[in-house]
Protein backbone atom coordinates (compact mmCIF):
# COMPACT_ATOMS: atom_id res chain seq x y z
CA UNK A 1 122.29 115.72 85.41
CA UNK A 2 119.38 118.14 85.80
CA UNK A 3 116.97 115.27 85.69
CA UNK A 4 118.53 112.80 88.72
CA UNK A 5 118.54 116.24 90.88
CA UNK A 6 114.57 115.84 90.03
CA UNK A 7 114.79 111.85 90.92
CA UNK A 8 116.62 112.63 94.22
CA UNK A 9 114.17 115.44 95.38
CA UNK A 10 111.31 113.39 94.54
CA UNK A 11 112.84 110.26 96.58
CA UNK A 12 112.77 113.19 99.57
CA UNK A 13 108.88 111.98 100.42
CA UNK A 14 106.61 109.22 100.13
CA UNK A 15 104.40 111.37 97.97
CA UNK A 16 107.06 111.45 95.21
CA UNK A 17 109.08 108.55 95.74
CA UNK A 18 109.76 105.52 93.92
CA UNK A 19 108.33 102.41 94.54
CA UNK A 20 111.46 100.99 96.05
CA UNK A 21 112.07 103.91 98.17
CA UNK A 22 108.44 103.76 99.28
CA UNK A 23 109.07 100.50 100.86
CA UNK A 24 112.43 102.25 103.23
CA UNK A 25 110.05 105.19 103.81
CA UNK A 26 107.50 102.16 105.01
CA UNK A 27 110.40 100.45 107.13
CA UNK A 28 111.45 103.61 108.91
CA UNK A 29 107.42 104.07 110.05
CA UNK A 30 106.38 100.88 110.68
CA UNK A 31 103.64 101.19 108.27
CA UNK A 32 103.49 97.66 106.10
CA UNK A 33 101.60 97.12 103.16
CA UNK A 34 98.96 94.89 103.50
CA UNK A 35 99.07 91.82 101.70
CA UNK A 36 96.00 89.73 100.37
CA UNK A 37 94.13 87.54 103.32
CA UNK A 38 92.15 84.79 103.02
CA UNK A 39 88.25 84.32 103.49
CA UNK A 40 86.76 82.70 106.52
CA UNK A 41 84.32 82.00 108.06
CA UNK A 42 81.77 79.16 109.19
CA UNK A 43 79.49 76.87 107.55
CA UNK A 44 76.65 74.24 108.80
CA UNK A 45 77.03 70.60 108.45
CA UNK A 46 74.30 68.06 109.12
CA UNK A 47 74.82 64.03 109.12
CA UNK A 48 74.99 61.08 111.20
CA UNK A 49 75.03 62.65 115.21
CA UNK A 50 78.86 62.04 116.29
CA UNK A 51 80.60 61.83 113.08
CA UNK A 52 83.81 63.40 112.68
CA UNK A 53 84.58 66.27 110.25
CA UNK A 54 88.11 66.61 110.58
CA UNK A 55 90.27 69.62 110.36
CA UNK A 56 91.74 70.05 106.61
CA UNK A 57 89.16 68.67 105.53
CA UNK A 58 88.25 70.37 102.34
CA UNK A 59 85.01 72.06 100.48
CA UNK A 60 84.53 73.65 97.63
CA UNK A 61 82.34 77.09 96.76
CA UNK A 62 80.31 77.52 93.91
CA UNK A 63 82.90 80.31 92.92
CA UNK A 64 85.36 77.26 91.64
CA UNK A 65 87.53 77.64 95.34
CA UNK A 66 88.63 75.30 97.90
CA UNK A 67 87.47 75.99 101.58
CA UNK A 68 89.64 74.24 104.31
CA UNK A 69 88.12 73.14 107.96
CA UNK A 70 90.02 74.54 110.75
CA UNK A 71 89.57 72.21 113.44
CA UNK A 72 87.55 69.37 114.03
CA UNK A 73 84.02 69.14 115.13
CA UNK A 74 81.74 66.01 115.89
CA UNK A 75 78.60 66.56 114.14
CA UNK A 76 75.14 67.12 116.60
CA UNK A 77 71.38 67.13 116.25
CA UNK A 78 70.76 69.17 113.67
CA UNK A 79 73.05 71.97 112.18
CA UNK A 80 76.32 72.36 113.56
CA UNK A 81 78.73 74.97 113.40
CA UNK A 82 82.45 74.20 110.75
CA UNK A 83 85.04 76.98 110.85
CA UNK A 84 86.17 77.44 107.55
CA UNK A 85 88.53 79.39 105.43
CA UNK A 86 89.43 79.83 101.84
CA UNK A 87 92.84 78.17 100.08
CA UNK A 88 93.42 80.95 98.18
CA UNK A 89 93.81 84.63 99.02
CA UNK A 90 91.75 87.40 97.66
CA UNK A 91 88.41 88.71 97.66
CA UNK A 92 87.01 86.26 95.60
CA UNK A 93 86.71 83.69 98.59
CA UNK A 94 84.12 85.89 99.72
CA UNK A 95 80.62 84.25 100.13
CA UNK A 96 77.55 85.78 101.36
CA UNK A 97 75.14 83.51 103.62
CA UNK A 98 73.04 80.61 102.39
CA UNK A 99 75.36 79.32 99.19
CA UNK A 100 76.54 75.69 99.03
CA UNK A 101 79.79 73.92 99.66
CA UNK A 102 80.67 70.69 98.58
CA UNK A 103 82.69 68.16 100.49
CA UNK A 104 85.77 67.32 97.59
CA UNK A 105 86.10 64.11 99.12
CA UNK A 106 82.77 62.37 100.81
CA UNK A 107 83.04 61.87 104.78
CA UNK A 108 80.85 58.62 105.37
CA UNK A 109 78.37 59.51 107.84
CA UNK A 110 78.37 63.58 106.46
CA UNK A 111 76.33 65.13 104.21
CA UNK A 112 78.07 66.23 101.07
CA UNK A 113 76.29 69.64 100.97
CA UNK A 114 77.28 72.32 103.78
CA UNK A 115 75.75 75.85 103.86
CA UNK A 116 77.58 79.40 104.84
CA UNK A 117 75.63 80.19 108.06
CA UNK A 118 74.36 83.69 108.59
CA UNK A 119 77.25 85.87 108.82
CA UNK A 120 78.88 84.73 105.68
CA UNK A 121 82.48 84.01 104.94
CA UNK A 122 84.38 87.04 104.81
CA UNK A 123 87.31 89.17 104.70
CA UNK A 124 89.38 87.70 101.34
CA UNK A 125 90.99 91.20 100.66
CA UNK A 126 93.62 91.90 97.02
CA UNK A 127 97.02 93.43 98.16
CA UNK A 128 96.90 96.70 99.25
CA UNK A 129 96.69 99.29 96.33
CA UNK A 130 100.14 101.00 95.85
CA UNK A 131 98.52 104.47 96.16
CA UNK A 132 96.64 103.54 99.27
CA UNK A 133 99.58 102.62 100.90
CA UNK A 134 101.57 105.21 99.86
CA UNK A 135 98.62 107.62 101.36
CA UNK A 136 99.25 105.43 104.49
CA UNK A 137 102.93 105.89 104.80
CA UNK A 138 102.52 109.74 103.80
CA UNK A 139 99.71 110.23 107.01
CA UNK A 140 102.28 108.80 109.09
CA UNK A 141 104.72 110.43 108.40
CA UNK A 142 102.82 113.68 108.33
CA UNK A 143 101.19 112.67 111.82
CA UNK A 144 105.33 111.74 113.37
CA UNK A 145 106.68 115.19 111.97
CA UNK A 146 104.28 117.40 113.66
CA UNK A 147 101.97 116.15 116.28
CA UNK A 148 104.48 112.97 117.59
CA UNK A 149 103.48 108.99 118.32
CA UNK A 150 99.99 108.51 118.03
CA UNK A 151 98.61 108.30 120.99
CA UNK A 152 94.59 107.40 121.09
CA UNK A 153 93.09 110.38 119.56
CA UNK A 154 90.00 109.81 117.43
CA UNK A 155 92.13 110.37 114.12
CA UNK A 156 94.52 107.71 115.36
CA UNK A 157 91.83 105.24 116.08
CA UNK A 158 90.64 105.68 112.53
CA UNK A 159 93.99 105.96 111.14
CA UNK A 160 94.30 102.01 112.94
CA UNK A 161 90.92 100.71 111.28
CA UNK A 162 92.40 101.83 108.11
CA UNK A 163 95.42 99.66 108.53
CA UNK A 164 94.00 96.91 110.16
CA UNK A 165 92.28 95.40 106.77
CA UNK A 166 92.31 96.66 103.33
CA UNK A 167 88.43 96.53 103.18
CA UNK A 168 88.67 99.45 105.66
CA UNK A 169 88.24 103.09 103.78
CA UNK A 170 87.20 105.21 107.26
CA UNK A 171 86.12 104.47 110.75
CA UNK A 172 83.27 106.43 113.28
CA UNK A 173 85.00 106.76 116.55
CA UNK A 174 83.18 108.04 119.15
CA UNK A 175 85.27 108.75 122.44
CA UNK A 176 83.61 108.67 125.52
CA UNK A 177 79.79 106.44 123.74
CA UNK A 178 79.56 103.91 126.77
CA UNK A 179 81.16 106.36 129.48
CA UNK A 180 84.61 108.46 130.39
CA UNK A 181 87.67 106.86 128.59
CA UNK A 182 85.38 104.37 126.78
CA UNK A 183 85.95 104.36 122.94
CA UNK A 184 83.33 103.17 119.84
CA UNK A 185 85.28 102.42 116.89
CA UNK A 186 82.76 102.14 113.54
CA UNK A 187 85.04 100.84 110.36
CA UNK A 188 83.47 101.46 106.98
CA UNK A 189 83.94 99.93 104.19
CA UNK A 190 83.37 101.51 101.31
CA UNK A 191 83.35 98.68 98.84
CA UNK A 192 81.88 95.75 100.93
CA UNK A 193 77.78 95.46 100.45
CA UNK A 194 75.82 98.64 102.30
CA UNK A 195 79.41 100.01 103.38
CA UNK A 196 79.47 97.71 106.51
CA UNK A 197 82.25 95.84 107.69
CA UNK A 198 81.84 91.90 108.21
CA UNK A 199 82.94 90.21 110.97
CA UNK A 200 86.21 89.24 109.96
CA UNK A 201 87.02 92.64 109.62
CA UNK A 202 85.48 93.37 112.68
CA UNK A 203 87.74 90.78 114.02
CA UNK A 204 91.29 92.52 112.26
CA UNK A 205 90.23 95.90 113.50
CA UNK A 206 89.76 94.45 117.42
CA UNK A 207 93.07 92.55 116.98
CA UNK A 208 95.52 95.40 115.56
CA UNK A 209 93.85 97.83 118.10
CA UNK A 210 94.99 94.72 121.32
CA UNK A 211 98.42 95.63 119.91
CA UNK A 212 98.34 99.50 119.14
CA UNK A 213 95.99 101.14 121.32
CA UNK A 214 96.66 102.23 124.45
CA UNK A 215 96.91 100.08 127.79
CA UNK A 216 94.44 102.17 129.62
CA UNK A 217 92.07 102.49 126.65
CA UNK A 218 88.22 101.09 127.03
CA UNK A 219 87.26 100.63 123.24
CA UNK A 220 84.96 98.26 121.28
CA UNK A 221 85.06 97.68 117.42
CA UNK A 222 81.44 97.40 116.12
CA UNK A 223 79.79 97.82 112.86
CA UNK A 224 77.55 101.39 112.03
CA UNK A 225 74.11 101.45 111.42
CA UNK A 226 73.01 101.91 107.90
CA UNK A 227 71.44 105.21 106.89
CA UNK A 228 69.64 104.44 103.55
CA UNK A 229 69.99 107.84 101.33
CA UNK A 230 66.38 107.61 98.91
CA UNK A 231 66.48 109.72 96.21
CA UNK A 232 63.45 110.88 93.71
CA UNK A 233 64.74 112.06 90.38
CA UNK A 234 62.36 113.24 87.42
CA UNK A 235 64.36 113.62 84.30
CA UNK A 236 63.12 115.59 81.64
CA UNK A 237 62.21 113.33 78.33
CA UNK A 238 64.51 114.19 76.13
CA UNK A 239 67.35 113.24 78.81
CA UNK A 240 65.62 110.69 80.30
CA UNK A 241 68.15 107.38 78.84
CA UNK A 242 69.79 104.70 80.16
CA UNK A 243 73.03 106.04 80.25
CA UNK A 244 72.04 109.32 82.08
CA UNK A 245 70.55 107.68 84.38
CA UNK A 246 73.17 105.51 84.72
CA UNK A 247 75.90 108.48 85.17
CA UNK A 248 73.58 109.65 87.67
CA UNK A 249 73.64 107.55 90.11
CA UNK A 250 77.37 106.48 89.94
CA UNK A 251 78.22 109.85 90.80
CA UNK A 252 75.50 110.47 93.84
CA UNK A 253 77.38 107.21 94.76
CA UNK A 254 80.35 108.61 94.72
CA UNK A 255 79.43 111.46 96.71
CA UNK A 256 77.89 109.22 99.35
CA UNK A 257 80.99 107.52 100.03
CA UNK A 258 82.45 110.42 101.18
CA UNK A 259 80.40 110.82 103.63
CA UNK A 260 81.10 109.15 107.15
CA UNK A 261 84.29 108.04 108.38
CA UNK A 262 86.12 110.99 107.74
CA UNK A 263 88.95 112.90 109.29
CA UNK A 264 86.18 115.89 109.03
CA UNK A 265 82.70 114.38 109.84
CA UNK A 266 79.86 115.16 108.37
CA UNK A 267 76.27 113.69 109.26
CA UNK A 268 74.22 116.13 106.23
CA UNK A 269 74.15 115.30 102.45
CA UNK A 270 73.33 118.72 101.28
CA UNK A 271 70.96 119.30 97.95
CA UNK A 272 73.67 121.74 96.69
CA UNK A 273 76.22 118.60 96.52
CA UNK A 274 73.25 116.28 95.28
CA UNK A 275 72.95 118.99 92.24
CA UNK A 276 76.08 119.42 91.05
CA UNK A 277 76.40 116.36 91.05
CA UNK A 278 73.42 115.51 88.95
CA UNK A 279 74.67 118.71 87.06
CA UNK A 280 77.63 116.52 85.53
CA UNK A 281 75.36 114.66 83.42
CA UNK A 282 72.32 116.91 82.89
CA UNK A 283 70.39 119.92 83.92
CA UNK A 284 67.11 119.08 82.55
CA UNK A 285 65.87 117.40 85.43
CA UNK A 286 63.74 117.80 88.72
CA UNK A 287 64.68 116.55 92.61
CA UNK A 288 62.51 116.18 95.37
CA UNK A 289 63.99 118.43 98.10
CA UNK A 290 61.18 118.64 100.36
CA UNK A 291 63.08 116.10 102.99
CA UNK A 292 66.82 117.19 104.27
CA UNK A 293 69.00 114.57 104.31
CA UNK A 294 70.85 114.27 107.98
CA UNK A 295 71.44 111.22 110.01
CA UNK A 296 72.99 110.53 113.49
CA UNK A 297 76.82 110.32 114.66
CA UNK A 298 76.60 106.10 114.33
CA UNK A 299 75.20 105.81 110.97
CA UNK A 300 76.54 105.47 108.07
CA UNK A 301 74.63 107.09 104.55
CA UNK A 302 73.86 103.95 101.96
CA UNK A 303 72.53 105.20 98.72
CA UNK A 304 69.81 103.31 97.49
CA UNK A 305 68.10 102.75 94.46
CA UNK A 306 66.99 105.45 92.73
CA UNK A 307 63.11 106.72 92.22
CA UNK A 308 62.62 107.84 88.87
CA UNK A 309 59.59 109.88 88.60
């Protein structure tokens, strides 16, 4: 008896709940999870000028996946420009620029070969983690009981990024960049390559925002500048392995992700932080902390690879 009066208090919130009563908690704030997308993107073709690459036509990535045309082009002089997107969901369809697709079936008059044009194919997201949605649902909630409907303030416009694509782990809003009422949203992306969003997350951000934000609102989505975070580390011989270094830098990584994007900003990465972190693995070393380590309101902190000394 004692232990369904625990099951039914912890059903009371999101926080606590099962995952079956997560989902009504969901329902009742409009927050769904996200479900896995697909990759897309564009390619370049090159052939006979005029022939026809039809839509459905299909390619296939070096990665083992099947790429699908969206709509039909007539090849030109030169390169031209094939919208594309992957068969299967997930972030595996993800392909940076320059790799190769193959045409599964020749098109007479089209060379077999295409290649993923500068802004790569992007955007192939898993299902939303449990826990990250359940953080979602809680935020709402949290944001409903005391404050009311969002309504355009900077934490709202960063609470959208975050549910506009799973890729999304924190936004840079800036109200009033480009003039009065104007606002800059930034997503970041914690686990996509130098935190930056691509543009088909660009693209989800911009479309949820059409339906969420404000009539009256003036906003853009655009991607942060990188801040590169340089590091030179001297450990001490007898620490000086592998594996330390190793620890090292995944937890200075850490701590840069939590930097930028946040519901409490922060544009400093202080040498206290940078220590105890270090501290974790070993205290037998030496940091260069002749340089602080700040960057401006649109940036976003990358750490790079580390100097040892």
């Amino acid at each position: 008896m004692h232990g369904h009066l625990d099951w039914i208090d912890a059903q009371c919130s999101p926080l606590t709940c099962d995952l079956e009563r997560l989902y009504d908690w969901a329902a009742v704030y409009s927050v769904d999870r996200l479900m896995a997308t697909a990759a897309w993107g564009s390619a370049l073709a090159t052939g006979n000028v005029g022939t026809q690459l039809l839509a459905g036509t299909l390619l296939r990535g070096t990665n083992g996946l099947d790429y699908s045309v969206l709509a039909a082009v007539a090849l030109g002089a030169g390169d031209t420009v094939v919208s594309i997107r992957c068969v299967t969901s997930g972030v595996s369809g993800n392909l940076v620029a320059g790799q190769v697709l193959m045409l599964v079936d020749p098109v007479p008059g089209v060379n077999n070969s295409l290649t993923v044009d500068g802004l790569g194919i992007g955007g192939g997201a898993e299902d939303e983690l449990v826990d990250a949605w359940r953080a979602r649902v809680a935020e709402e909630w949290r944001t409903i009981v005391t404050t009311g409907a969002r309504s355009g303030k900077v934490a709202d416009y960063r609470y959208w990024a975050r549910a506009a694509h799973q890729s999304v782990t924190g936004a840079i809003v800036q109200p009033h960049a480009l003039g009065m009422g104007t606002v800059v949203v930034r997503p970041i992306c914690n686990g996509l390559a130098d935190r930056l969003p691509t543009q088909a997350v660009l693209d989800a951000v911009a479309a949820l925002l059409l339906s969420l934000a404000p009539a009256t609102a003036d906003w853009r989505v655009v991607a942060p500048a990188v801040f590169p975070v340089s590091l030179s580390i001297h450990l001490l011989p007898a620490v000086d392995t592998a594996p330390n270094r190793a620890a090292i830098f995944a937890a200075l990584n850490a701590l840069v992700l939590t930097k930028g994007g946040t519901d409490i900003e922060s544009l400093e990465l202080l040498w206290a932080e940078i220590d105890a972190a270090i501290s974790i693995t070993t205290s037998q070393y030496v940091a260069d902390e002749s340089v602080p380590i700040i960057w401006s309101a649109l940036d976003v902190p990358v750490l790079q690879p580390i100097i040892w000394i």
